[in-house]
PDB file of N, CA and C in Angstrom:
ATOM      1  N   UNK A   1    -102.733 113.019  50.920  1.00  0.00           N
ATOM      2  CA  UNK A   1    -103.439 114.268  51.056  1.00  0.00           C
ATOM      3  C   UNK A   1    -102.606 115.352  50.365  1.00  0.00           C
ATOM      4  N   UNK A   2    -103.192 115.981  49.439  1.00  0.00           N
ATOM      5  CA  UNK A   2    -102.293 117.524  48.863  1.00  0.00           C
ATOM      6  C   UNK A   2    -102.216 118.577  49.718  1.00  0.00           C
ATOM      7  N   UNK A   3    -102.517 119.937  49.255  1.00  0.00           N
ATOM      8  CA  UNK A   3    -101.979 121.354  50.165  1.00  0.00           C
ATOM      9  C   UNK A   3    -103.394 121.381  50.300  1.00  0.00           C
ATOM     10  N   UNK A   4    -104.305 121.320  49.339  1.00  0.00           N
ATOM     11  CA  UNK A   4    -105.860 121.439  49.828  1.00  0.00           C
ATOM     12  C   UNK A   4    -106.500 120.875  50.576  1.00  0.00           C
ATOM     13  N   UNK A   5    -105.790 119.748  51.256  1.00  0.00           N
ATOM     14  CA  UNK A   5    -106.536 118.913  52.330  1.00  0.00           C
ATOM     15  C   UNK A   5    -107.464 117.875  51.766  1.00  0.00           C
ATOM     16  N   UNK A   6    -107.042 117.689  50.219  1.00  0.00           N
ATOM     17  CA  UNK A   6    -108.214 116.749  49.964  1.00  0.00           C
ATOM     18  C   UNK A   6    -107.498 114.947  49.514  1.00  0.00           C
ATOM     19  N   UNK A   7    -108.271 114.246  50.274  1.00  0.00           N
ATOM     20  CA  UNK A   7    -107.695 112.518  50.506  1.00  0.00           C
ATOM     21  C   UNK A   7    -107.510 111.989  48.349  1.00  0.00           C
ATOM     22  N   UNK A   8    -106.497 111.160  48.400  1.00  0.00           N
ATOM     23  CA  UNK A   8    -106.384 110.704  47.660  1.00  0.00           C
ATOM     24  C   UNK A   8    -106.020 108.907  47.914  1.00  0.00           C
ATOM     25  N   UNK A   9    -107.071 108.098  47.711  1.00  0.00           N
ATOM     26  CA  UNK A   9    -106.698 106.936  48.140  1.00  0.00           C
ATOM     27  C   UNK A   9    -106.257 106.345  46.456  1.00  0.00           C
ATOM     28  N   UNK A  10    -105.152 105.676  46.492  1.00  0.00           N
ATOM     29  CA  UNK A  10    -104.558 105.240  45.239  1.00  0.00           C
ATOM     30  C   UNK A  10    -104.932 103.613  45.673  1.00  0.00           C
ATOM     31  N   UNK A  11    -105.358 102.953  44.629  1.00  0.00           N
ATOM     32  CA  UNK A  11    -105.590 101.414  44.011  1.00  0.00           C
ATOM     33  C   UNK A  11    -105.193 101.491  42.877  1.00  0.00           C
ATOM     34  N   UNK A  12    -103.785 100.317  42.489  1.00  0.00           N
ATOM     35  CA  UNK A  12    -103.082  99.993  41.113  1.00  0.00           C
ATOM     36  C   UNK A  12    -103.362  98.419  41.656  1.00  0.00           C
ATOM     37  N   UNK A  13    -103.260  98.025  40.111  1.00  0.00           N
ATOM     38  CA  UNK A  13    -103.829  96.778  38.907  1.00  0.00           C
ATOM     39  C   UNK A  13    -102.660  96.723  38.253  1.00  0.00           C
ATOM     40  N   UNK A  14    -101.834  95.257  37.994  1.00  0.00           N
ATOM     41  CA  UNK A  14    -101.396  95.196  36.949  1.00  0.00           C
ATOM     42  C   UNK A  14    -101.917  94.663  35.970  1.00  0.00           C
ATOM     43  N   UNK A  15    -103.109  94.306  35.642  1.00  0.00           N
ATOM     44  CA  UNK A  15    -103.661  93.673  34.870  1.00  0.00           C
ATOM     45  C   UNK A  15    -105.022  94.734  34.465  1.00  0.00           C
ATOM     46  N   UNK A  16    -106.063  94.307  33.903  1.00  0.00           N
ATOM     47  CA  UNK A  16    -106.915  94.959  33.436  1.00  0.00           C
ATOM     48  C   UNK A  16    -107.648  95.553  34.817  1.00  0.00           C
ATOM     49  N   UNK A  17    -108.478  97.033  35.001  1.00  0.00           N
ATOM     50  CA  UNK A  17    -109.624  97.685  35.817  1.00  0.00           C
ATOM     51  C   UNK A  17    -110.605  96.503  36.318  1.00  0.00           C
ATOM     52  N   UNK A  18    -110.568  96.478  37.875  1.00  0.00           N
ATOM     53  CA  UNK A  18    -111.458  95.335  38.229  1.00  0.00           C
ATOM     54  C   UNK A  18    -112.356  96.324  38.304  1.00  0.00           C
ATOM     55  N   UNK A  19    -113.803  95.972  38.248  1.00  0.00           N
ATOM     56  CA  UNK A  19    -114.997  96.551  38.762  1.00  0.00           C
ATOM     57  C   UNK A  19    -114.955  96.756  40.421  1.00  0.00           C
ATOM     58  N   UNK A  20    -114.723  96.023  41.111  1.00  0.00           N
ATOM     59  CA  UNK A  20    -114.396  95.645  42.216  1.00  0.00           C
ATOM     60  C   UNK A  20    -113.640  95.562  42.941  1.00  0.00           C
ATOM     61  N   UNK A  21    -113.353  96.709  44.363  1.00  0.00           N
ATOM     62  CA  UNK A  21    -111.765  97.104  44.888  1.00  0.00           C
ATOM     63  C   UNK A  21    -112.441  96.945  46.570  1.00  0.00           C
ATOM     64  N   UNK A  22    -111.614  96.616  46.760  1.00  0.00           N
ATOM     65  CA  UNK A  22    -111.166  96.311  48.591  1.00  0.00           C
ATOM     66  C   UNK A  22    -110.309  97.892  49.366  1.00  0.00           C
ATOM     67  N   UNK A  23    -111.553  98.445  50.633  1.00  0.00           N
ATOM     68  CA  UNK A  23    -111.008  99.614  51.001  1.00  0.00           C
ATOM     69  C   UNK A  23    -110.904  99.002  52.320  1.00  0.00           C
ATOM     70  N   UNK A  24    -109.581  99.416  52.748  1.00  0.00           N
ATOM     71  CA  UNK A  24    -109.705  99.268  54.312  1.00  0.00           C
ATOM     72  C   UNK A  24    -110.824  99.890  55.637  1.00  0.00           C
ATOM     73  N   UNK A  25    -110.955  99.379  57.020  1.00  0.00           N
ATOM     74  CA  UNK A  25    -111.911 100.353  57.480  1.00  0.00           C
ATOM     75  C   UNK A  25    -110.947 101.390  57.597  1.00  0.00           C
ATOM     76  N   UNK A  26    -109.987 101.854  57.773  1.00  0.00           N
ATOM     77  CA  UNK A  26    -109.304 103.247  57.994  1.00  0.00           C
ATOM     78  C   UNK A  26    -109.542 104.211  56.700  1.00  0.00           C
ATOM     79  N   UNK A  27    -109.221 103.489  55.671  1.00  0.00           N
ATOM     80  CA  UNK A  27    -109.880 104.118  54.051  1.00  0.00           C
ATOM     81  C   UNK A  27    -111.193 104.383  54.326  1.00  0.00           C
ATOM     82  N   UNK A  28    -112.274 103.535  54.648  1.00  0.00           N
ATOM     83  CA  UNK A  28    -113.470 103.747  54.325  1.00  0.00           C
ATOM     84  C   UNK A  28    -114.017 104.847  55.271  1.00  0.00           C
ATOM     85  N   UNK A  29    -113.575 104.758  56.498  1.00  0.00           N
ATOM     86  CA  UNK A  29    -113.888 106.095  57.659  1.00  0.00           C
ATOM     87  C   UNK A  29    -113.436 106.908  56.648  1.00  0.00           C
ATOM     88  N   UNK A  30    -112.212 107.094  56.309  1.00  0.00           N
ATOM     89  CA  UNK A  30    -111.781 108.549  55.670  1.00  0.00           C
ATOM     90  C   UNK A  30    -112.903 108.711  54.589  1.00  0.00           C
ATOM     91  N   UNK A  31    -112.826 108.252  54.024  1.00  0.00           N
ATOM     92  CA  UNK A  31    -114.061 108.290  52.762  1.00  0.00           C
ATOM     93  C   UNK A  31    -115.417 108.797  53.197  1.00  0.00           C
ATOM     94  N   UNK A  32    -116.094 108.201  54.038  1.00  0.00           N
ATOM     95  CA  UNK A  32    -117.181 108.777  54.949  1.00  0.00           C
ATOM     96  C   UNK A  32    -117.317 109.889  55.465  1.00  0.00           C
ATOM     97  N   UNK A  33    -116.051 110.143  55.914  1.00  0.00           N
ATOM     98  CA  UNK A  33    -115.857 111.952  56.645  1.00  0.00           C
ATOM     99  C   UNK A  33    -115.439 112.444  55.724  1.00  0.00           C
ATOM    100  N   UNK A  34    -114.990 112.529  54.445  1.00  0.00           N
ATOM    101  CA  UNK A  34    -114.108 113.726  53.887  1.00  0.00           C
ATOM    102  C   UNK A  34    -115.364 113.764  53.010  1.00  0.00           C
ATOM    103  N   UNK A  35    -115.552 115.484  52.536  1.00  0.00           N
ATOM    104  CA  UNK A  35    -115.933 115.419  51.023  1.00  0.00           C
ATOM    105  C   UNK A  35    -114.938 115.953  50.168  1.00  0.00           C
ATOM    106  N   UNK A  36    -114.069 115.657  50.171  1.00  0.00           N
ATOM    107  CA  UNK A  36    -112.923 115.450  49.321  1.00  0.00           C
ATOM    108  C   UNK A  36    -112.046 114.193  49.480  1.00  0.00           C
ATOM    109  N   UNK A  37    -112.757 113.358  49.150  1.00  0.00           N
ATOM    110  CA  UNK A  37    -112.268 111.881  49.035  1.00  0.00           C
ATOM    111  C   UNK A  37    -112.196 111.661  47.485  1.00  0.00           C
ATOM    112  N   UNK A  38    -111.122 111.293  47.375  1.00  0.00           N
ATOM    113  CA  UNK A  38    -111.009 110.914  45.912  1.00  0.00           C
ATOM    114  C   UNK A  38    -110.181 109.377  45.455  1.00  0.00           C
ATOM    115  N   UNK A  39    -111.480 108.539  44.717  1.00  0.00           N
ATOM    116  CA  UNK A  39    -110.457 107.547  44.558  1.00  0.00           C
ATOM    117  C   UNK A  39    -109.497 107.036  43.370  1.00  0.00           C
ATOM    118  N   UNK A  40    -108.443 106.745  43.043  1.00  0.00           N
ATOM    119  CA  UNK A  40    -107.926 106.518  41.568  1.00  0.00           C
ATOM    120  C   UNK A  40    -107.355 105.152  41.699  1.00  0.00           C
ATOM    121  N   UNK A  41    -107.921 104.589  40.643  1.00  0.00           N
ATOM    122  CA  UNK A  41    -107.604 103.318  40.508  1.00  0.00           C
ATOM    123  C   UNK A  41    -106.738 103.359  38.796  1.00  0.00           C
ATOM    124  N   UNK A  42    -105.488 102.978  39.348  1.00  0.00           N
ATOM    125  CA  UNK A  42    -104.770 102.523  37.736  1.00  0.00           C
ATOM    126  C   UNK A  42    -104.634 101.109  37.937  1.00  0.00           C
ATOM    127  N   UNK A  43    -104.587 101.162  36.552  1.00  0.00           N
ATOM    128  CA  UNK A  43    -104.726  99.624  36.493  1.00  0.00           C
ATOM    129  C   UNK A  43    -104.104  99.148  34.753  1.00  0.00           C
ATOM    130  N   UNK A  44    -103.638  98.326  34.352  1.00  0.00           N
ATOM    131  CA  UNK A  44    -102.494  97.760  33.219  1.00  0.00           C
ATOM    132  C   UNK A  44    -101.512  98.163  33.826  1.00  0.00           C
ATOM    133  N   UNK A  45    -100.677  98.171  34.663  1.00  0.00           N
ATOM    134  CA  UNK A  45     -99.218  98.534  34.722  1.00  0.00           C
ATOM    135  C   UNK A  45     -98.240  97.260  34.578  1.00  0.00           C
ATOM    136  N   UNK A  46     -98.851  96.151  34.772  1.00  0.00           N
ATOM    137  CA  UNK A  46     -98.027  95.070  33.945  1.00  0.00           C
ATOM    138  C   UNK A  46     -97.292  95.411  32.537  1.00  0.00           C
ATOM    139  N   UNK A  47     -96.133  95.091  31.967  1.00  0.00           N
ATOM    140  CA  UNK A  47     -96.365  95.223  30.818  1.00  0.00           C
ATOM    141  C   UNK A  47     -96.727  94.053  30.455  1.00  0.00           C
ATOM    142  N   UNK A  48     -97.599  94.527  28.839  1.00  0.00           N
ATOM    143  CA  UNK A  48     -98.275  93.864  27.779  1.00  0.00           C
ATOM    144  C   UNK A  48     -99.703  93.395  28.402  1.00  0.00           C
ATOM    145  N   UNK A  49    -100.105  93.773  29.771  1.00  0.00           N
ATOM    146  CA  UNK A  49    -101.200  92.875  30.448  1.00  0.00           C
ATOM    147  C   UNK A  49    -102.469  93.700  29.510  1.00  0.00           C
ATOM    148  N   UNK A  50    -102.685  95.055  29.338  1.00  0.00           N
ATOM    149  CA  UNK A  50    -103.561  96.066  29.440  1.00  0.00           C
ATOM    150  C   UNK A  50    -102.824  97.494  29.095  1.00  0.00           C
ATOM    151  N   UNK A  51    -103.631  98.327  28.117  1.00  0.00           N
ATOM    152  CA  UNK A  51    -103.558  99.779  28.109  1.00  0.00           C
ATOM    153  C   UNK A  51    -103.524 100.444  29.758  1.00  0.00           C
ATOM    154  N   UNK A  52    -102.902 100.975  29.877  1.00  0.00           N
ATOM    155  CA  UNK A  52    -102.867 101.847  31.330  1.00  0.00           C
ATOM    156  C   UNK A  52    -103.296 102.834  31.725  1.00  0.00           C
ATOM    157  N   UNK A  53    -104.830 102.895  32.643  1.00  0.00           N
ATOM    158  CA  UNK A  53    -105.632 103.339  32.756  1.00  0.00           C
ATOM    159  C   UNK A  53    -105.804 104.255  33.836  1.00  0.00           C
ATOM    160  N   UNK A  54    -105.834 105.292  34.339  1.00  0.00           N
ATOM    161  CA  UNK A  54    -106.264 105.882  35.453  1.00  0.00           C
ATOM    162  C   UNK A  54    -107.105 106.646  35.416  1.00  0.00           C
ATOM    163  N   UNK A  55    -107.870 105.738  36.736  1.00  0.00           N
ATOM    164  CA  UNK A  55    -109.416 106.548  36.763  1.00  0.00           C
ATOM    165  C   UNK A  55    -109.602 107.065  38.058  1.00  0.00           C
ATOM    166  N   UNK A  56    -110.822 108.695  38.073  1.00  0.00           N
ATOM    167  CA  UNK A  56    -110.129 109.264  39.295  1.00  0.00           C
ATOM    168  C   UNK A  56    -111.792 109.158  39.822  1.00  0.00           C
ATOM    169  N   UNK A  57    -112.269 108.994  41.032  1.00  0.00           N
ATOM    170  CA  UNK A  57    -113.781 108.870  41.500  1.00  0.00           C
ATOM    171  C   UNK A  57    -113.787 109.711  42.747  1.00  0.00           C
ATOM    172  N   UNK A  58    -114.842 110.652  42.380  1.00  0.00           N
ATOM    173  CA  UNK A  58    -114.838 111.770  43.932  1.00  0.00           C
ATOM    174  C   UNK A  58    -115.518 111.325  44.805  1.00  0.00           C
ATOM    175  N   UNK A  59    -115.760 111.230  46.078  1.00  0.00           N
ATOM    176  CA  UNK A  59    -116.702 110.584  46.830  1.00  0.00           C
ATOM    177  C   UNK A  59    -117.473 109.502  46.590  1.00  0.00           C
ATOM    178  N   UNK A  60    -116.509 108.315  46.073  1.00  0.00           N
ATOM    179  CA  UNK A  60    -116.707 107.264  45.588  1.00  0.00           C
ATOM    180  C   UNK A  60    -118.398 106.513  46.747  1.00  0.00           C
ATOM    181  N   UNK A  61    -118.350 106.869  47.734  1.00  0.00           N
ATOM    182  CA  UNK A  61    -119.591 106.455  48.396  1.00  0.00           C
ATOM    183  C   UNK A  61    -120.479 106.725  48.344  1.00  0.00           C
ATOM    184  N   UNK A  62    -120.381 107.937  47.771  1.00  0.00           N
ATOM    185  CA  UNK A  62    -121.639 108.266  47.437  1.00  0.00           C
ATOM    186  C   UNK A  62    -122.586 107.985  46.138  1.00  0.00           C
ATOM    187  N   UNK A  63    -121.538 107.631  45.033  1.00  0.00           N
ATOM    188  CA  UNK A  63    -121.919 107.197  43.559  1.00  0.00           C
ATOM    189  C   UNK A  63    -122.097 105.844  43.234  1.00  0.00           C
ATOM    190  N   UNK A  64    -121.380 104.771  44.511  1.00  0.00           N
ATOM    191  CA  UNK A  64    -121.333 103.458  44.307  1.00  0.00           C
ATOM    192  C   UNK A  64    -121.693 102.820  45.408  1.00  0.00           C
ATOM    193  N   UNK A  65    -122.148 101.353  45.117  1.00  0.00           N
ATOM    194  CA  UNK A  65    -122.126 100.900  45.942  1.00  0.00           C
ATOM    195  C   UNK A  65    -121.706 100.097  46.948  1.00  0.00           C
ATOM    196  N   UNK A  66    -122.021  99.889  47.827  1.00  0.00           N
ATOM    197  CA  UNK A  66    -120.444  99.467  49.191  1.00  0.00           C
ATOM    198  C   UNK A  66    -121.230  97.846  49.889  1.00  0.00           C
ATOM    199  N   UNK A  67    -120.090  97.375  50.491  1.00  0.00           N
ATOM    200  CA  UNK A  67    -120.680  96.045  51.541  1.00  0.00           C
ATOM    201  C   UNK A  67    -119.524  95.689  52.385  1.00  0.00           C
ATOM    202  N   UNK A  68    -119.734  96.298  53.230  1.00  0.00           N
ATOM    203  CA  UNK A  68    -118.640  95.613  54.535  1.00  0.00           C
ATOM    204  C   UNK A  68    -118.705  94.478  54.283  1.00  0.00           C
ATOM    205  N   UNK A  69    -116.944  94.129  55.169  1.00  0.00           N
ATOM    206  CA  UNK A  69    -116.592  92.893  55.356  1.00  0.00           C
ATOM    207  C   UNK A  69    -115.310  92.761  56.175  1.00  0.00           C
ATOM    208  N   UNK A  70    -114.755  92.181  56.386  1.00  0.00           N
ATOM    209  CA  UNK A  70    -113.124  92.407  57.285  1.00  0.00           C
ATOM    210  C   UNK A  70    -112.570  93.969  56.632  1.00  0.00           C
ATOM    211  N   UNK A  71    -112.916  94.053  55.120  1.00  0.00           N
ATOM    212  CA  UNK A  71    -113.131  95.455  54.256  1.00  0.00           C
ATOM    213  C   UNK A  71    -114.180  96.050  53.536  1.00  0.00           C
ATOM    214  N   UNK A  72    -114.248  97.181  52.858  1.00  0.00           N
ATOM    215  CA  UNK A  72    -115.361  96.951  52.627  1.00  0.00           C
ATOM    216  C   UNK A  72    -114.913  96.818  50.992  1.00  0.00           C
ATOM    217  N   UNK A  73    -116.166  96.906  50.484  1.00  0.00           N
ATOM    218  CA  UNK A  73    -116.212  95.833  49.133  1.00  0.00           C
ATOM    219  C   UNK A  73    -116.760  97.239  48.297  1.00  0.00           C
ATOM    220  N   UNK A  74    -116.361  98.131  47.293  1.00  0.00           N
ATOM    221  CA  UNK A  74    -116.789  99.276  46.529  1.00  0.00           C
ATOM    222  C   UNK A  74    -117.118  98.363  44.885  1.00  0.00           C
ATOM    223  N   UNK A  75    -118.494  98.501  44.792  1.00  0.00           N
ATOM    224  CA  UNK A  75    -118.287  97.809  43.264  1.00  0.00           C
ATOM    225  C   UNK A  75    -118.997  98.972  42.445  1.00  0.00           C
ATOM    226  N   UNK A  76    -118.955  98.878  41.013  1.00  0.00           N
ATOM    227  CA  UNK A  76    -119.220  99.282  39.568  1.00  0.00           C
ATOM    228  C   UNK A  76    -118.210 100.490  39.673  1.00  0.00           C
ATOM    229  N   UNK A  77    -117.317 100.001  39.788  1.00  0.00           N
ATOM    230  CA  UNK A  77    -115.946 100.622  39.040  1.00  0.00           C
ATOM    231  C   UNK A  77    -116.048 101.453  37.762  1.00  0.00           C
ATOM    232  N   UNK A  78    -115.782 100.345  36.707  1.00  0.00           N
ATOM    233  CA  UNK A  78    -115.883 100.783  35.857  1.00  0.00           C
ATOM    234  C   UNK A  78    -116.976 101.423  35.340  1.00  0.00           C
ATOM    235  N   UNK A  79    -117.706 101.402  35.711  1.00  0.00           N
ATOM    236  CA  UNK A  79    -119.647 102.488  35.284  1.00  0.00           C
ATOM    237  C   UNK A  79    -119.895 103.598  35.904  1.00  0.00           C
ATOM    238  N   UNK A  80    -119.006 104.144  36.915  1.00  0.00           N
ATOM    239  CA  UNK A  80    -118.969 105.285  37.695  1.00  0.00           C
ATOM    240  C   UNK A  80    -118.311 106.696  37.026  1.00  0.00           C
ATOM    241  N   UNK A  81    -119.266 107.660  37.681  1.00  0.00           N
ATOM    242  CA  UNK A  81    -119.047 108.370  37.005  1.00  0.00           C
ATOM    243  C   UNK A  81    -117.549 109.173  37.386  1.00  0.00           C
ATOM    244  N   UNK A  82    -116.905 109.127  36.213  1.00  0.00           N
ATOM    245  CA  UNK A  82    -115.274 109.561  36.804  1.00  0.00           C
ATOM    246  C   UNK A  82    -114.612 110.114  36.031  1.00  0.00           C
ATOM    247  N   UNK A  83    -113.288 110.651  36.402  1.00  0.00           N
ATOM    248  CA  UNK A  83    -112.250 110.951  34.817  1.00  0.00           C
ATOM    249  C   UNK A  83    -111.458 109.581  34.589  1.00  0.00           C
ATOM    250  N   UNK A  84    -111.230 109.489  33.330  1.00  0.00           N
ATOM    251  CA  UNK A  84    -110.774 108.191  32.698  1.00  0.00           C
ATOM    252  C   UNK A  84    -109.538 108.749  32.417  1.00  0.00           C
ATOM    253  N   UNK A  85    -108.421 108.398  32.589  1.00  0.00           N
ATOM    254  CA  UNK A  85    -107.478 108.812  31.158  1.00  0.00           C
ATOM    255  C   UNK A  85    -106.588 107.626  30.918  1.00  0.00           C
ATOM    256  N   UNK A  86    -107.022 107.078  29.665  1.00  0.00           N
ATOM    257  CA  UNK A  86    -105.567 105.897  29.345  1.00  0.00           C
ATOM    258  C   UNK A  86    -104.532 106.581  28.548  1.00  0.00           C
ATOM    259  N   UNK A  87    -103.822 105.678  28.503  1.00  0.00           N
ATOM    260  CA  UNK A  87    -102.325 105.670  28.226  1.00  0.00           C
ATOM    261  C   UNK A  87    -102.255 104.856  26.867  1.00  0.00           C
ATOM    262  N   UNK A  88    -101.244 105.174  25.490  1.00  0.00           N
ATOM    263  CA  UNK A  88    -101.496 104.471  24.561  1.00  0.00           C
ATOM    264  C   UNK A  88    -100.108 103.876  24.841  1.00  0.00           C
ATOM    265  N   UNK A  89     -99.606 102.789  24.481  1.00  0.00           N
ATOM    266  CA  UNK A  89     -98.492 102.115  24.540  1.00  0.00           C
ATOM    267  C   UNK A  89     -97.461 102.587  24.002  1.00  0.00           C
ATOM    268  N   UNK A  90     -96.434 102.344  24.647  1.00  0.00           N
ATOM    269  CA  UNK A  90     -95.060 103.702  24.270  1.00  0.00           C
ATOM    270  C   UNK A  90     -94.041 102.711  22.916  1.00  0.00           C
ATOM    271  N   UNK A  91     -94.854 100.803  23.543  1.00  0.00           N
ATOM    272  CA  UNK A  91     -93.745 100.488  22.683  1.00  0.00           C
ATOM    273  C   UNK A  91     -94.126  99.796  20.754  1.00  0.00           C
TER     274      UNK A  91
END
């Protein structure tokens, strides 16, 4: 959470952006109650796996779609509407 009170749930990948991320129920309540839920998923942080990507999704529940399970299940990742920003390789 920042000074503004608004949630930041972080999901990292070392390999390429799955479409498909696993939120806990404690994540997903928060997500439900806040409208400042924000989710960012990076993803390449392996090296050589993938360009390194971070993508930021505001009220990811509301733009995507969800399916409980022991967690719940957030899919179309990558098709959501979000900020993108990659990273070009340093080496």
């Amino acid at each position: 959470m920042d000074a503004l009170a608004r949630f930041y749930e972080l999901k990292t990948y070392g390999g390429a952006e799955p479409d498909t991320i696993q939120l806990t129920p404690a994540e997903f309540q928060r997500a439900i109650e806040s409208d400042d839920f924000f989710l960012v998923v990076v993803s390449g942080l392996e090296a050589g796996a993938a360009p390194v990507t971070v993508r930021i999704i505001l009220e990811p529940l509301k733009h995507l779609p969800y399916r409980p399970s022991s967690n719940v299940l957030v899919s179309g990742i990558r098709g959501a509407q979000s900020l993108v920003y990659p990273f070009e390789s340093t080496e």
